[in-house]
C-alpha atoms as a PDB file:
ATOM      1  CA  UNK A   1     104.513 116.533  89.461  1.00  0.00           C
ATOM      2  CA  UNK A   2     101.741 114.473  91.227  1.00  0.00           C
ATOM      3  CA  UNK A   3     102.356 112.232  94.337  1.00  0.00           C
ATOM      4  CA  UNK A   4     101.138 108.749  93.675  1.00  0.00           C
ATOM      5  CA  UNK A   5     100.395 106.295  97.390  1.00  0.00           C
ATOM      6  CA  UNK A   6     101.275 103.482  94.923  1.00  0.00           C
ATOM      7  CA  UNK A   7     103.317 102.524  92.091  1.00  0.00           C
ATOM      8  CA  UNK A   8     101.514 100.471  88.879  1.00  0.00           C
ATOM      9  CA  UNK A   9     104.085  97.943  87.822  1.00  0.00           C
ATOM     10  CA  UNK A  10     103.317  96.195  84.719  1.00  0.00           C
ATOM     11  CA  UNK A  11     102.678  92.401  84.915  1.00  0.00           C
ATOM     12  CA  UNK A  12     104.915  91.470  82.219  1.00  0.00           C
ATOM     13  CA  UNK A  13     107.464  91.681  84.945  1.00  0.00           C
ATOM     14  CA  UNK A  14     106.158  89.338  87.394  1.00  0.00           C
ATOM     15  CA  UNK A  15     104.930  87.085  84.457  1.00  0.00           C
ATOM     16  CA  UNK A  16     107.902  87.046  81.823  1.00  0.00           C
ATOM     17  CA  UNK A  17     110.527  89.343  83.031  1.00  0.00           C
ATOM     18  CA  UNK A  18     111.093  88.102  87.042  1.00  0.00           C
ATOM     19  CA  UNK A  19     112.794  84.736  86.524  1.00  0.00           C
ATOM     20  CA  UNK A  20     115.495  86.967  84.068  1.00  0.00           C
ATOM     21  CA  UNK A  21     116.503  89.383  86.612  1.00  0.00           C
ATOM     22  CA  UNK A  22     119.104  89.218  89.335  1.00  0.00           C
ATOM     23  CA  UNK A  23     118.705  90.496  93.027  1.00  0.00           C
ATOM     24  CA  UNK A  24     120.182  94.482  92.131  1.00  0.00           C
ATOM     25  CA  UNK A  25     118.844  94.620  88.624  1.00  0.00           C
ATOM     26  CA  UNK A  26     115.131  93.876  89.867  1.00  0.00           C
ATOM     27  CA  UNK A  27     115.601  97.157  92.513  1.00  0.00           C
ATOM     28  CA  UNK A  28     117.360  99.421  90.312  1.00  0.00           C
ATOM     29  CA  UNK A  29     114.633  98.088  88.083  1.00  0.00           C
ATOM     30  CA  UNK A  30     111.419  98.706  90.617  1.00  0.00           C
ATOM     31  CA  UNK A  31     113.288 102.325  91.112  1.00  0.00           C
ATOM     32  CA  UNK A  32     112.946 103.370  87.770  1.00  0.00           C
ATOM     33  CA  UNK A  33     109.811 101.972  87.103  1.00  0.00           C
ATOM     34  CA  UNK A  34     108.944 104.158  90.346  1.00  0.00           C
ATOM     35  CA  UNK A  35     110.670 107.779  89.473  1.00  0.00           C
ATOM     36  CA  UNK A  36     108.717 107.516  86.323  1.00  0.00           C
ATOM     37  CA  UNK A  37     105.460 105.569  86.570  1.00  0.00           C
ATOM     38  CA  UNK A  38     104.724 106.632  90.183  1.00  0.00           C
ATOM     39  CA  UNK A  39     105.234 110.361  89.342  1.00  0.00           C
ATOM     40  CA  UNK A  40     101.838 112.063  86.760  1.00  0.00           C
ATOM     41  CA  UNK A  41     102.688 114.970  85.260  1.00  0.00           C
ATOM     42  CA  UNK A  42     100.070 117.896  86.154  1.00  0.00           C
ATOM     43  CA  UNK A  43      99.783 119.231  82.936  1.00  0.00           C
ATOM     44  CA  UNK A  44      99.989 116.253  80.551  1.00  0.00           C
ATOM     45  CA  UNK A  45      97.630 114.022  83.294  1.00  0.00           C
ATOM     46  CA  UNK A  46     100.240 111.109  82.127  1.00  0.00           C
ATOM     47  CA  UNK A  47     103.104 109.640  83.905  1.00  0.00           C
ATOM     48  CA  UNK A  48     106.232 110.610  83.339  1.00  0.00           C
ATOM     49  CA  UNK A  49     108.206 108.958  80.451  1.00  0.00           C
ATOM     50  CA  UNK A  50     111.934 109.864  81.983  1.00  0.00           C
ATOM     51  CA  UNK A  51     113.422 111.031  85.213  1.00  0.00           C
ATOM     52  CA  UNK A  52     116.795 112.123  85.832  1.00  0.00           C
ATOM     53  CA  UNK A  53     118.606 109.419  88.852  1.00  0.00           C
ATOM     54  CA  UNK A  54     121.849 109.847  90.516  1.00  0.00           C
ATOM     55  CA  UNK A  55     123.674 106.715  91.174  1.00  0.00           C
ATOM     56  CA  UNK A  56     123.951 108.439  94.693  1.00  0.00           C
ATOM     57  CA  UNK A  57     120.075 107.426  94.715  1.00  0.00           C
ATOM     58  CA  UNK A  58     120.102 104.636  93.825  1.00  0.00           C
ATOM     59  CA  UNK A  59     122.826 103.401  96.256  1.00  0.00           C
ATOM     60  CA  UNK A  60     120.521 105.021  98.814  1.00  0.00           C
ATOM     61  CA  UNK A  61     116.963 103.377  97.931  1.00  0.00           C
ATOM     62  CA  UNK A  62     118.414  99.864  96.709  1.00  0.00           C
ATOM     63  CA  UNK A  63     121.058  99.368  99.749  1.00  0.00           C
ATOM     64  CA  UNK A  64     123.141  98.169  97.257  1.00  0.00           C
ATOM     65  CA  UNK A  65     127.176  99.731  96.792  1.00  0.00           C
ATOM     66  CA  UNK A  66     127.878 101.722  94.115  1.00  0.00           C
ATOM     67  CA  UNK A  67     129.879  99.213  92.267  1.00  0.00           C
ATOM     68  CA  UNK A  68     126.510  96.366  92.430  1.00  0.00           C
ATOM     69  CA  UNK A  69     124.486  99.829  91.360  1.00  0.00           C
ATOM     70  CA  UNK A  70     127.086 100.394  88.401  1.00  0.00           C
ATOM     71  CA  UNK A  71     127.116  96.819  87.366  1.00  0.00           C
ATOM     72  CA  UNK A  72     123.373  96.521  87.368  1.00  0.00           C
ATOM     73  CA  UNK A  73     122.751  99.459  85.148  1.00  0.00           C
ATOM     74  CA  UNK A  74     124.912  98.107  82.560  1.00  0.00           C
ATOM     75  CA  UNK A  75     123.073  94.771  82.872  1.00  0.00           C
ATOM     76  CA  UNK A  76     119.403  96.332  82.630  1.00  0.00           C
ATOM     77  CA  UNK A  77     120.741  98.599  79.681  1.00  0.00           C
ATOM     78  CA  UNK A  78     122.178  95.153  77.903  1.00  0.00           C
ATOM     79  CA  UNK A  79     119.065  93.703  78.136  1.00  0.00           C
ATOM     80  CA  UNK A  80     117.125  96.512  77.047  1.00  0.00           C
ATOM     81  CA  UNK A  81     115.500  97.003  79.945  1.00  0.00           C
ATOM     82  CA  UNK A  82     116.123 100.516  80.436  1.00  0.00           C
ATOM     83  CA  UNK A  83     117.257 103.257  78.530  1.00  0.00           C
ATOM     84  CA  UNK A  84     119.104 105.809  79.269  1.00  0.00           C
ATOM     85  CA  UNK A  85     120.412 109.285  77.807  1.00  0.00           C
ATOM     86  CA  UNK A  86     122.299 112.536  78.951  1.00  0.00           C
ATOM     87  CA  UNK A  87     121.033 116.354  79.432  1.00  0.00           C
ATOM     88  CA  UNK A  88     121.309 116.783  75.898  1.00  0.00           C
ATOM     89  CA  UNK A  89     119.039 113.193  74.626  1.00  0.00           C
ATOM     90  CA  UNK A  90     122.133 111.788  73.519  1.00  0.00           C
ATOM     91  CA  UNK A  91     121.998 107.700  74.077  1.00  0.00           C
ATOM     92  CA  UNK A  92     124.144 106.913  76.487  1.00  0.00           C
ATOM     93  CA  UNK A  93     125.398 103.038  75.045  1.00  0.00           C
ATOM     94  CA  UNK A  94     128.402 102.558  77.551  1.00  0.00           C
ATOM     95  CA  UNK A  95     129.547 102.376  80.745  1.00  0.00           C
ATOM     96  CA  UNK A  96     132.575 104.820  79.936  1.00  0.00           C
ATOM     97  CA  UNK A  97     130.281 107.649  78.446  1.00  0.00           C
ATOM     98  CA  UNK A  98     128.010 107.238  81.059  1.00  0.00           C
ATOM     99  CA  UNK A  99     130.801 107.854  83.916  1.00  0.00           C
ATOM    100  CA  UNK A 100     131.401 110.906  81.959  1.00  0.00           C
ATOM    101  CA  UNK A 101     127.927 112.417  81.554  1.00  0.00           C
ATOM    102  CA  UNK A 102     126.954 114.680  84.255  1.00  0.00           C
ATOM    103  CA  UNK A 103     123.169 114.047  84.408  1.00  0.00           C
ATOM    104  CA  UNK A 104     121.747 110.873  83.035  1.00  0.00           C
ATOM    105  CA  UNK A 105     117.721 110.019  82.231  1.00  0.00           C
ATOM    106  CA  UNK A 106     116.626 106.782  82.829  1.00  0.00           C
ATOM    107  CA  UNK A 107     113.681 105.215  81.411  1.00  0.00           C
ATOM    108  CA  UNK A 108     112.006 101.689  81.349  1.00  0.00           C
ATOM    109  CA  UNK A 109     111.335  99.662  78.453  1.00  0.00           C
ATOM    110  CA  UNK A 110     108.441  97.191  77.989  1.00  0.00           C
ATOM    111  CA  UNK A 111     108.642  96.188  74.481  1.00  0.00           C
ATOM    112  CA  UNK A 112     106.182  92.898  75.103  1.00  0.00           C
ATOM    113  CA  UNK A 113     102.239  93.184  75.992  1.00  0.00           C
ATOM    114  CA  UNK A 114      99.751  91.404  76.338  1.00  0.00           C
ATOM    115  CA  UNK A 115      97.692  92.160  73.176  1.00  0.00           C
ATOM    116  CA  UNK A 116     100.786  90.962  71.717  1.00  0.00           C
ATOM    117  CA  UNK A 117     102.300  88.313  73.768  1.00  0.00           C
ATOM    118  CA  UNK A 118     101.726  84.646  73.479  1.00  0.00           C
ATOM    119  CA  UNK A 119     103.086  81.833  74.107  1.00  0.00           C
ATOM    120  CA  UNK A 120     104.704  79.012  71.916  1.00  0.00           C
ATOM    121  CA  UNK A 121     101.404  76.979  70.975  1.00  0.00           C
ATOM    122  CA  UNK A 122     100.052  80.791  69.952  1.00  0.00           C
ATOM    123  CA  UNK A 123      97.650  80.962  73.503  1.00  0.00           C
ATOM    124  CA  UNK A 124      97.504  84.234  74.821  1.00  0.00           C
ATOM    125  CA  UNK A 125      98.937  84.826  78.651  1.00  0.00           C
ATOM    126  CA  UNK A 126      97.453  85.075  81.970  1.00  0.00           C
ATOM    127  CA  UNK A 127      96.374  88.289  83.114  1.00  0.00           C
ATOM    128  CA  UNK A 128      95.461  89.687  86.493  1.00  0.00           C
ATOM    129  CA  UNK A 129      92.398  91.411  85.072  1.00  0.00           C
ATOM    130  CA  UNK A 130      90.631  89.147  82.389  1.00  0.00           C
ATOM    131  CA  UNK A 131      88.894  90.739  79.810  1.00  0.00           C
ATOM    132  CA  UNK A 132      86.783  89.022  77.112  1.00  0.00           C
ATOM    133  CA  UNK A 133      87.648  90.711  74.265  1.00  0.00           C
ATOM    134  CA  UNK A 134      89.010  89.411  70.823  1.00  0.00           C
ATOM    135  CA  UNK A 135      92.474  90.302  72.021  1.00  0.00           C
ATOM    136  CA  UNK A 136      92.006  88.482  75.309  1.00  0.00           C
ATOM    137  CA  UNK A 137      91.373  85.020  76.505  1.00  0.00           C
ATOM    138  CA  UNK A 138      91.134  83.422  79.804  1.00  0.00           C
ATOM    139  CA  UNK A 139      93.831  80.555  79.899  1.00  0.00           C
ATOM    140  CA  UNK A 140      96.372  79.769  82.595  1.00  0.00           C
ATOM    141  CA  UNK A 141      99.836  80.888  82.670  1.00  0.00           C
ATOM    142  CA  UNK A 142     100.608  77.270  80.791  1.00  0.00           C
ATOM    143  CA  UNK A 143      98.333  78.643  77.592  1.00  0.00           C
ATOM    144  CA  UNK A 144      95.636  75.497  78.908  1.00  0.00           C
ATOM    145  CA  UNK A 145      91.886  76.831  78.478  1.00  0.00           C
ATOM    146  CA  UNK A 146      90.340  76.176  81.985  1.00  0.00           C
ATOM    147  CA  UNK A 147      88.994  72.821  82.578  1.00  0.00           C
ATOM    148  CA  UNK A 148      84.980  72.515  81.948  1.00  0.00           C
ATOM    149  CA  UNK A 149      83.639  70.557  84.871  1.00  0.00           C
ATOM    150  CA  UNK A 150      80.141  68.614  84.251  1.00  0.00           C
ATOM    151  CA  UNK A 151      78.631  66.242  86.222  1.00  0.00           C
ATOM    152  CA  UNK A 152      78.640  62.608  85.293  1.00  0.00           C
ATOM    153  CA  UNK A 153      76.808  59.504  86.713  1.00  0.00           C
ATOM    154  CA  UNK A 154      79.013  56.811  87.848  1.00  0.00           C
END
C-alpha cells in the first residue's frame, strides 16, 4: 500500500452528514474514512475499499475508551454509515457477533452524491469545486441561484 500526506474526505460529510454525527462517531468516522481512503493500493492505483481495525486502534487514535469506541460503532453501523464484516465477508449486523469475531473490516458508506443530491425545491447543492456541467449548478448551500448585480441609476 501507498502512503498518502493527506486524506480526501468527501464533502457530503461536512455538507449533509456533520450536523448528524456525535463527538466519537465523527472520529471513529474520520478513522475509517482514513485506513481506507488515505491508503492506494499499488497494484489496483485505487484506494482501498476495506481495512481491517482493532478497537485497540481506535481507542488509541480517537482518545476515546473502549466502551465510547464500542458504542459509536454500533451507532455509525445503525445509520449506515459504515459497514462492517468478519475474515470470512460475513456481515457483521450486531454488537454480540461482532464481540465474537476475531478480525473485523470496516468500510465507509456514502450512499448520497452530488450528481444525485438535491435539495427539497429540486436545486442541486453547493460544492467546493463548481463545475458547469448539466449535472452541476452553482447555487448556495440554501439551493438560491447567486444574486445578479447590475447597476441602476437612482
Amino acid at each position: 500500500m501507498s502512503y498518502f500526506h493527506h486524506t480526501n474526505v468527501p464533502n457530503i460529510i461536512f455538507d449533509i452528514h456533520l450536523s448528524k454525527l456525535g463527538y466519537a462517531e465523527l472520529k471513529i468516522l474520520l478513522i475509517v474514512i482514513r485506513q481506507t481512503f488515505g491508503w492506494i493500493d499499488k497494484k489496483t492505483g485505487k484506494p482501498k475499499e476495506w481495512d481491517w481495525i482493532s478497537n485497540q486502534f481506535f481507542v488509541k487514535k480517537t482518545g476515546l475508551s473502549r466502551r465510547a469506541v464500542s458504542d459509536g460503532i454500533a451507532s455509525l453501523y445503525f445509520k449506515n454509515y459504515i459497514s462492517i464484516k468478519n475474515q470470512n465477508g460475513t456481515p457483521m449486523h450486531t454488537s454480540k457477533q461482532r464481540r465474537h469475531a476475531t478480525k473485523l473490516f470496516y468500510s465507509p458508506i456514502f450512499i448520497y452524491t452530488y450528481a444525485n443530491t438535491t435539495l427539497k425545491d429540486g436545486k442541486y447543492l453547493h460544492s467546493t469545486i463548481i463545475k458547469h456541467t448539466k449535472e452541476y449548478r452553482e447555487v448556495t448551500t440554501l439551493g438560491l441561484s447567486k444574486p445578479n448585480f447590475k447597476y441602476r441609476k437612482p
